[in-house]
Protein backbone atom coordinates (compact mmCIF):
# COMPACT_ATOMS: atom_id res chain seq x y z
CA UNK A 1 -24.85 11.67 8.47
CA UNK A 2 -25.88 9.37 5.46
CA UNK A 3 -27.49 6.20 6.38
CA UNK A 4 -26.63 3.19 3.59
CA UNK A 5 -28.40 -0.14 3.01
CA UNK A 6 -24.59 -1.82 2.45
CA UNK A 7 -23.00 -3.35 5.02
CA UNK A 8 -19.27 -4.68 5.45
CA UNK A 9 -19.36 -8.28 3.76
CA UNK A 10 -22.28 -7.96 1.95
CA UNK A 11 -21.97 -9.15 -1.53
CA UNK A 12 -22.71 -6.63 -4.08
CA UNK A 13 -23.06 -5.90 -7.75
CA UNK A 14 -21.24 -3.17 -9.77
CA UNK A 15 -23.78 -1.99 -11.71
CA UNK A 16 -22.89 0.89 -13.66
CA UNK A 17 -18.97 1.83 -15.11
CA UNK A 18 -16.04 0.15 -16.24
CA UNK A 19 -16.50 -2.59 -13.99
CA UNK A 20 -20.61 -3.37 -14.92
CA UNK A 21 -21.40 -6.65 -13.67
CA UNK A 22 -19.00 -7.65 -11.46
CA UNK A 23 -19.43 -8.84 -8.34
CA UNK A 24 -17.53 -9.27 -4.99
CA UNK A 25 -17.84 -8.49 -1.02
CA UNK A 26 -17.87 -5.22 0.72
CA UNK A 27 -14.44 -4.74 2.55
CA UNK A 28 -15.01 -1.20 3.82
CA UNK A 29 -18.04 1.31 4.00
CA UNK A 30 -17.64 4.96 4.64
CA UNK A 31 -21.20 6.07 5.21
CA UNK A 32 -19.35 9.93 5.63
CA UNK A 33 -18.14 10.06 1.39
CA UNK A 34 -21.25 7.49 0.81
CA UNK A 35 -18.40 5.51 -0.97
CA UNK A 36 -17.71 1.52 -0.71
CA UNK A 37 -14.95 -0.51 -1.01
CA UNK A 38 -15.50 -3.93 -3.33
CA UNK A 39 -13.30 -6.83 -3.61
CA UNK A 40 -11.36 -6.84 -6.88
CA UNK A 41 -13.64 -4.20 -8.32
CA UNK A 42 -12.21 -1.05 -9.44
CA UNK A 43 -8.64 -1.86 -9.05
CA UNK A 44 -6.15 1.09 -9.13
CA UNK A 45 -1.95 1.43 -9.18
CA UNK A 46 -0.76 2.88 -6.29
CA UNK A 47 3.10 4.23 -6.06
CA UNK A 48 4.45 3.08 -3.02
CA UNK A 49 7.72 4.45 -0.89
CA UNK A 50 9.60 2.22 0.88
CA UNK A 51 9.13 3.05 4.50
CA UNK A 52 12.01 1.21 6.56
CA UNK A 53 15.51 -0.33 5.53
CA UNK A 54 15.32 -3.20 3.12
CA UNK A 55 11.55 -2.74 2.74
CA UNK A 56 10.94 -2.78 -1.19
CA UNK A 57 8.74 0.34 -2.76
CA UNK A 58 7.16 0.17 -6.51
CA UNK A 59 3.75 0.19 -7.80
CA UNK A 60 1.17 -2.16 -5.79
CA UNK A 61 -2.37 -3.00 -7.00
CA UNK A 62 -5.09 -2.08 -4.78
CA UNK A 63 -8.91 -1.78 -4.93
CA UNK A 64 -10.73 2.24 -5.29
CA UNK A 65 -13.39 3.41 -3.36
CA UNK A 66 -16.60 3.52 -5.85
CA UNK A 67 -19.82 5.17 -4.63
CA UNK A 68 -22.15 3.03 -2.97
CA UNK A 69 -24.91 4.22 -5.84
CA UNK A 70 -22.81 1.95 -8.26
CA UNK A 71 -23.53 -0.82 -6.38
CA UNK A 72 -26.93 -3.54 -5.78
CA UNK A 73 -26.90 -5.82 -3.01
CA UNK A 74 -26.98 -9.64 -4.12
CA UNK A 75 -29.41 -11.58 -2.57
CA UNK A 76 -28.48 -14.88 -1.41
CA UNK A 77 -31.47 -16.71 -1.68
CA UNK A 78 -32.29 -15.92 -5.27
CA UNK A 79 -29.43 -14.30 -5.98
CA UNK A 80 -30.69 -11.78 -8.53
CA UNK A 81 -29.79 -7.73 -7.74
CA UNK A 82 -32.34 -6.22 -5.32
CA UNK A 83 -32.80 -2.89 -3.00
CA UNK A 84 -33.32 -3.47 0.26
CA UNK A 85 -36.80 -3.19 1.76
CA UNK A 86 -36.46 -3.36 5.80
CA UNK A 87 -39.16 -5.44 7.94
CA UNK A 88 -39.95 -5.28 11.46
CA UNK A 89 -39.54 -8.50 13.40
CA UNK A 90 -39.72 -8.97 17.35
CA UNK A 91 -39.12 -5.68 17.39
CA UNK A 92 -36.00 -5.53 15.46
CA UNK A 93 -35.55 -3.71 11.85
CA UNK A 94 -34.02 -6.39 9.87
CA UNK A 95 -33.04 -6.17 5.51
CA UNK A 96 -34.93 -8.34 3.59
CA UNK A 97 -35.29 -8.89 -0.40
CA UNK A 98 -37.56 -6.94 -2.51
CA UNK A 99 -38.08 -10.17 -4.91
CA UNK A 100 -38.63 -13.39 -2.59
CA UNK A 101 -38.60 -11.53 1.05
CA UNK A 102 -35.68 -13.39 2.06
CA UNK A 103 -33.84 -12.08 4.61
CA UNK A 104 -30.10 -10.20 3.25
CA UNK A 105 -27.26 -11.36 6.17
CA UNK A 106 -23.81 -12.56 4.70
């Protein structure tokens, strides 16, 4: 299984692609494709049936999985794009900033 340094509700950087330099927050994470899901990032069409009586179908704007390479944490102290460096305290492995050390929780 592949371990990833992005978390649901992080807020990331695209960094590479179409989309280069937006930003948003992490809705999913599937650690299995090493794929991400971001916030207005990489929006798709999607063709949609109409399931049950009176339901409408037609084409519906949703956000594509991008892999989670594309992406740079934000940090929110400095808020520059960083990798994640992990530091031990009381006993816990917490994510901290590579460029002021600050710790990365959203």
């Amino acid at each position: 299984m592949n371990s990833l340094n992005i978390k649901t509700g992080d807020k990331v950087q695209v960094i590479s692609g179409s989309d280069k330099g937006k930003q948003g927050k992490v809705v999913t994470v599937s650690a299995k494709e090493n794929k991400v899901i971001v916030e207005g990032v990489n929006m798709v069409t999607k063709h949609v049936k109409p399931r049950q009586a009176g339901q409408l179908g037609g084409r519906v704007q949703a956000e594509g999985a991008l892999y989670a390479s594309k992406v740079q944490l934000v940090c929110p102290k400095c808020n520059k794009t960083t990798r994640v460096a992990h530091k031990i305290e009381d006993g816990k492995k917490i994510r901290v900033c590579k460029h002021c050390g600050a710790e990365l929780k959203y």
